[in-house]
N, C-alpha and C. Protein backbone atom coordinates (compact mmCIF):
# COMPACT_ATOMS: atom_id res chain seq x y z
N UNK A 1 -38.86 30.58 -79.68
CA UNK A 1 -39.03 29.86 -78.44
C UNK A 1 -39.33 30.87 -77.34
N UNK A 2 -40.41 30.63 -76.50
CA UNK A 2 -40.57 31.22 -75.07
C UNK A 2 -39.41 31.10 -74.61
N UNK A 3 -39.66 32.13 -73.44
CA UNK A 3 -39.25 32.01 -72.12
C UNK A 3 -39.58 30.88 -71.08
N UNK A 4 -40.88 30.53 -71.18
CA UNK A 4 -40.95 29.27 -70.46
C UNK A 4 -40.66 27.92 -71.15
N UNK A 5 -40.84 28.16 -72.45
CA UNK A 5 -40.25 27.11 -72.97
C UNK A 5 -38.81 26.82 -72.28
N UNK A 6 -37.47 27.44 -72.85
CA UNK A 6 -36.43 27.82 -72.78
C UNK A 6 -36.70 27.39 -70.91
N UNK A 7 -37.31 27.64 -70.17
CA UNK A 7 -37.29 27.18 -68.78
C UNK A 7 -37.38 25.81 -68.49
N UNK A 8 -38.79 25.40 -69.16
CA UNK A 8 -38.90 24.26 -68.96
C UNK A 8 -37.38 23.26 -69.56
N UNK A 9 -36.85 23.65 -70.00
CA UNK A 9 -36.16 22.55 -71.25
C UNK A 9 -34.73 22.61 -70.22
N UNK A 10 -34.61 23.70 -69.21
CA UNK A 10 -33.35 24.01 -68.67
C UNK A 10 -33.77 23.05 -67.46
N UNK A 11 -34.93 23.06 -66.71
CA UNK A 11 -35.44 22.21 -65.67
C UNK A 11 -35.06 20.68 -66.30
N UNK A 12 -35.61 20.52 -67.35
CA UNK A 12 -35.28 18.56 -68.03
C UNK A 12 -33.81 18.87 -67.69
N UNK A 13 -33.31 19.39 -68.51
CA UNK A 13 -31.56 19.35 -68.79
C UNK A 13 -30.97 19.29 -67.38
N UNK A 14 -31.40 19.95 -66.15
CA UNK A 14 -30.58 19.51 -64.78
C UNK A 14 -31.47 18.53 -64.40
N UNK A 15 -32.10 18.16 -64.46
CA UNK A 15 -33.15 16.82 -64.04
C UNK A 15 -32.43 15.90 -64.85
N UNK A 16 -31.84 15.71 -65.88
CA UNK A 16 -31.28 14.77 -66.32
C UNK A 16 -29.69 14.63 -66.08
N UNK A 17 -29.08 15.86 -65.97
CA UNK A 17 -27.90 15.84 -65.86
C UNK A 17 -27.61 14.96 -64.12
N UNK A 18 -28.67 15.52 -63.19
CA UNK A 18 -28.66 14.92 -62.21
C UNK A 18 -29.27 13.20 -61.71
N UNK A 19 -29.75 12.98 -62.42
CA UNK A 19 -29.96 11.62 -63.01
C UNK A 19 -28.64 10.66 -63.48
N UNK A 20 -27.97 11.31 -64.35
CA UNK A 20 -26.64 10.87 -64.82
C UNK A 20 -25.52 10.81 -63.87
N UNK A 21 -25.55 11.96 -63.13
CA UNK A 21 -24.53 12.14 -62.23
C UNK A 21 -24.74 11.18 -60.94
N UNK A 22 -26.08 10.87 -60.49
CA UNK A 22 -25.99 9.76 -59.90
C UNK A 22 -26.04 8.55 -60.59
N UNK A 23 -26.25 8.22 -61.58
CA UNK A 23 -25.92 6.82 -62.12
C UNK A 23 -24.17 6.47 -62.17
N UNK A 24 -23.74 7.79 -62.53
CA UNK A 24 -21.98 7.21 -62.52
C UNK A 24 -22.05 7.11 -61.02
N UNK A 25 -22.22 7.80 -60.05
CA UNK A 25 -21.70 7.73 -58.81
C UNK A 25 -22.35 6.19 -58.10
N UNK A 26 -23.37 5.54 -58.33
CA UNK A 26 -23.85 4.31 -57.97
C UNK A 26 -22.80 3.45 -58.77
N UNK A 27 -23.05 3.52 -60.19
CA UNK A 27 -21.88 2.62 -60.81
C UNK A 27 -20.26 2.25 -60.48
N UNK A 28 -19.62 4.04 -59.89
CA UNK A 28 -18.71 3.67 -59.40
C UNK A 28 -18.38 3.33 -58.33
N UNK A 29 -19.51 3.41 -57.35
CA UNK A 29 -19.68 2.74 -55.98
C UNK A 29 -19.88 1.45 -55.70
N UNK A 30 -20.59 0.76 -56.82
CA UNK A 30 -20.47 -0.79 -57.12
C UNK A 30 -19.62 -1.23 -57.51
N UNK A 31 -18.84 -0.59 -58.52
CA UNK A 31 -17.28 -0.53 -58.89
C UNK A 31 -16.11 -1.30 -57.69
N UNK A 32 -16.22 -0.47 -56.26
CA UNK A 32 -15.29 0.08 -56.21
C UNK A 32 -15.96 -1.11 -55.04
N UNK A 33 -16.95 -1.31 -54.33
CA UNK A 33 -17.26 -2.18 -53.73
C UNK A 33 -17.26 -3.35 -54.71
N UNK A 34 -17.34 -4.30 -55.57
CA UNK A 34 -16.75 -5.47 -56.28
C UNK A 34 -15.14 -5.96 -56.34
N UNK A 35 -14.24 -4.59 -56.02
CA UNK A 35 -13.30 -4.70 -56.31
C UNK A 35 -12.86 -5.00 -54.52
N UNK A 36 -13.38 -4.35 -53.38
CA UNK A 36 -13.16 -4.86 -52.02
C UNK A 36 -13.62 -6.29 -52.19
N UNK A 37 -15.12 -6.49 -52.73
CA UNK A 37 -15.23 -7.67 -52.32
C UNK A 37 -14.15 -8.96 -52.29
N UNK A 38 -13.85 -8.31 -53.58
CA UNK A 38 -12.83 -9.73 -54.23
C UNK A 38 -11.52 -9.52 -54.03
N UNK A 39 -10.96 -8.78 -53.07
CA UNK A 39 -10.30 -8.38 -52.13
C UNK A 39 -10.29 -9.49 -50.96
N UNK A 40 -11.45 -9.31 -50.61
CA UNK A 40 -12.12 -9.83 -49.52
C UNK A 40 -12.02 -11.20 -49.35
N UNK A 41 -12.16 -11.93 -50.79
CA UNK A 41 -12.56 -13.47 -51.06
C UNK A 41 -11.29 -14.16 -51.09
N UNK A 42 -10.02 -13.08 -51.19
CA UNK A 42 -8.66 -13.62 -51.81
C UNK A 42 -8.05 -14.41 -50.49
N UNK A 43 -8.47 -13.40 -49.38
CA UNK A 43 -7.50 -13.15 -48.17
C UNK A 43 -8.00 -15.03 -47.35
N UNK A 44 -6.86 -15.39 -47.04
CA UNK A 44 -6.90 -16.91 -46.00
C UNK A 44 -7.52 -17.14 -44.83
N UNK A 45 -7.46 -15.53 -44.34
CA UNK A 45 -8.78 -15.99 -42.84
C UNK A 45 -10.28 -15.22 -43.08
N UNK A 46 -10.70 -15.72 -44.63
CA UNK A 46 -11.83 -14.99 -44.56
C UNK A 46 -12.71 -15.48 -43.56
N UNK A 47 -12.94 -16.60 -43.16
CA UNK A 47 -13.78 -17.26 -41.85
C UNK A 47 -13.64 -16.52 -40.60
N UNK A 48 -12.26 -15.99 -40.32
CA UNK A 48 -12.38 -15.26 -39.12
C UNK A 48 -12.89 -14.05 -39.62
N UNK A 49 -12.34 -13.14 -40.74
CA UNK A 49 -13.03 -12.20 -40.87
C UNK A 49 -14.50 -12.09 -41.40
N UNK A 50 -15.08 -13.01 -41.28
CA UNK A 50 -16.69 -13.03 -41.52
C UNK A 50 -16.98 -13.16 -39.97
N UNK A 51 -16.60 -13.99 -38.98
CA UNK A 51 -17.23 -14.23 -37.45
C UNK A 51 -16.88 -12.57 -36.86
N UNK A 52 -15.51 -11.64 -37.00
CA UNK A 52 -15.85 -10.77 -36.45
C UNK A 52 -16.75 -9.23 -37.19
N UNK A 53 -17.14 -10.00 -38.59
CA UNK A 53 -17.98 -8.42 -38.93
C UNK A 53 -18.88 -9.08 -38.72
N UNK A 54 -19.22 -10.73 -38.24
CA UNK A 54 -20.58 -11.00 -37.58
C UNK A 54 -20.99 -10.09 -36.07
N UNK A 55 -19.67 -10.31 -35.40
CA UNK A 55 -19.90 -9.87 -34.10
C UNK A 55 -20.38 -8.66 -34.15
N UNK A 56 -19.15 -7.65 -35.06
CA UNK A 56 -19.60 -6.74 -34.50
C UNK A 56 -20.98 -5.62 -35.02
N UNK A 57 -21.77 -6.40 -36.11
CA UNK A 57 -22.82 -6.34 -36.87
C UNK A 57 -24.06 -6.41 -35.69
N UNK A 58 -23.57 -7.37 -34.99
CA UNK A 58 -24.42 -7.52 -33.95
C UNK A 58 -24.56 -6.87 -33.08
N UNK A 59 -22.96 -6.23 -32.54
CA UNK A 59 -23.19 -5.27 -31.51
C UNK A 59 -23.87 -4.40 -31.89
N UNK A 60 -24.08 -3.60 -33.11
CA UNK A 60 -24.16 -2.59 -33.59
C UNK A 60 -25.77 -2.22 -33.47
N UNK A 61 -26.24 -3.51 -33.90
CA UNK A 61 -27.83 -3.98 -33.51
C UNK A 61 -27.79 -3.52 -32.63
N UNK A 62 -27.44 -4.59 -31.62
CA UNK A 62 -27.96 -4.02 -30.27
C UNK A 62 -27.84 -2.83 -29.82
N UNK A 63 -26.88 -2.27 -29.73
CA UNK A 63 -27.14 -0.52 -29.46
C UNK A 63 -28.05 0.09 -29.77
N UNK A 64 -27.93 -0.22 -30.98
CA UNK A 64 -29.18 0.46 -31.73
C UNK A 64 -30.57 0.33 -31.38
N UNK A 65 -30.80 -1.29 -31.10
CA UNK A 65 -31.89 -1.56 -30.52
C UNK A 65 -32.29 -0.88 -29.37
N UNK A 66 -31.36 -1.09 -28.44
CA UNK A 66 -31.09 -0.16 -27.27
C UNK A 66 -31.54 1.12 -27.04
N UNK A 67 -30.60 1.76 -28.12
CA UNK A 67 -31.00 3.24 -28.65
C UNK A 67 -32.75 3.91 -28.67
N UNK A 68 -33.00 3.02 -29.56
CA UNK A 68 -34.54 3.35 -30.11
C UNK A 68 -35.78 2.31 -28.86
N UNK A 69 -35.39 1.43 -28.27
CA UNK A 69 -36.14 0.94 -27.58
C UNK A 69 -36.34 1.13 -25.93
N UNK A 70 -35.44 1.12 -25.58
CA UNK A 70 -35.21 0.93 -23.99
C UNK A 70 -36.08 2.75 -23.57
N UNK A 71 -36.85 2.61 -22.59
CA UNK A 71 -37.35 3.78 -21.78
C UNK A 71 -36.47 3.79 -20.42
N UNK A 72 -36.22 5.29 -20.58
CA UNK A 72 -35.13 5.35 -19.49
C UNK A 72 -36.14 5.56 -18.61
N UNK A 73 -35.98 5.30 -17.37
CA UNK A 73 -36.82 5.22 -15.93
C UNK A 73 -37.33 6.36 -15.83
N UNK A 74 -38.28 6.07 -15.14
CA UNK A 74 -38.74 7.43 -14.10
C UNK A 74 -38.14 8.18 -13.23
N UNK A 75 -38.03 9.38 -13.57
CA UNK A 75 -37.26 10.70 -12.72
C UNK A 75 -37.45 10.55 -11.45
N UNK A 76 -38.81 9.82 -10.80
CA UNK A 76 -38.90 10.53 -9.61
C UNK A 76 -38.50 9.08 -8.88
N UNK A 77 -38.50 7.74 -9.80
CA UNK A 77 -38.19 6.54 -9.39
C UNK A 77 -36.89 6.74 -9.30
N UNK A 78 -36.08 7.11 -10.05
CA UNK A 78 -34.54 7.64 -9.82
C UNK A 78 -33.99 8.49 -8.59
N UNK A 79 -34.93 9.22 -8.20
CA UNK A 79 -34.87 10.03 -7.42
C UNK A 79 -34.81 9.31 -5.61
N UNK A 80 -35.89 8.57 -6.09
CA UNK A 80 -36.44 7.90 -4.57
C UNK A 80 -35.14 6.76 -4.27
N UNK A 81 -34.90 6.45 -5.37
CA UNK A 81 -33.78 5.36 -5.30
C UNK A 81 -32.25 6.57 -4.82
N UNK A 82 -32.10 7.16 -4.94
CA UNK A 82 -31.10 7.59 -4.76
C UNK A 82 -30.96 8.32 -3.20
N UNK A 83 -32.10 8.68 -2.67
CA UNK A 83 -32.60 9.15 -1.06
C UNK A 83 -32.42 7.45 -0.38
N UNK A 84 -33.20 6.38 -1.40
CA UNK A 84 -32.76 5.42 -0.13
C UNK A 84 -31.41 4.86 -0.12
N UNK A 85 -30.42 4.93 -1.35
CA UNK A 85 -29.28 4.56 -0.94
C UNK A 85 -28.57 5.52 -0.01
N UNK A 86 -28.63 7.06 -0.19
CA UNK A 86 -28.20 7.69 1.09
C UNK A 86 -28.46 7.54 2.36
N UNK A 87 -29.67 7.53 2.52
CA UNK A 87 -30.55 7.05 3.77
C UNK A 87 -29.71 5.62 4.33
N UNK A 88 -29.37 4.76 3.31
CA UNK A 88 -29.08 3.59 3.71
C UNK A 88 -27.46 3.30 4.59
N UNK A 89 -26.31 4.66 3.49
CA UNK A 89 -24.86 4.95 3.55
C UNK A 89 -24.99 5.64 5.13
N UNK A 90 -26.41 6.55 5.54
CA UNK A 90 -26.04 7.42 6.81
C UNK A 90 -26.40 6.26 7.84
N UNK A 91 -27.14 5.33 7.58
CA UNK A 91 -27.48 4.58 8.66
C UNK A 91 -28.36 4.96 9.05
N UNK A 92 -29.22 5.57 8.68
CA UNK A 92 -31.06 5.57 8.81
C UNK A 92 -31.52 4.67 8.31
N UNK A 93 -33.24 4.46 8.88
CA UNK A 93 -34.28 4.13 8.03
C UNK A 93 -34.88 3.70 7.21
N UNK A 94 -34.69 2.61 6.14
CA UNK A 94 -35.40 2.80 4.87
C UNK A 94 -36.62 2.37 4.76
């Protein structure tokens, strides 16, 4: 056997080992989430606890939305706004 043989075959062998190692870790993550769920299904106020991981599912949106959408103003519109509320506190002009 080569050397690149012997390479190539070591590249499969962690390409697979790492393949495996995430299949247990998904499996036991579905695991382990099936076992909350039905946790979940047992408990008497599941209705309230569905309206508040509604809520706060929602808030979470929105921030987020927030986050990635909203353009914060113009510097110099910020700026002008802030001369006329002083202007306004000294009793000058606006």
């Amino acid at each position: 056997m080569t050397d690149a043989t012997r390479r190539g075959s070591g590249r499969d062998e962690r390409a697979v080992l790492l393949v495996a190692g995430l299949a247990d870790l998904a499996v036991s993550t579905v695991g382990s989430a099936v076992g909350g769920l039905r946790a979940l299904l047992g408990r008497s106020d599941t209705a309230d606890l569905v309206r508040d991981v509604e809520g706060d599912l929602k808030a979470r949106g929105r921030l987020a939305l927030d986050r990635y959408t909203r353009v914060p103003p113009a510097h110099l519109e910020v700026l002008a706004q802030h001369v006329k509320a002083r202007r306004a506190a000294d009793g000058g002009d606006v």
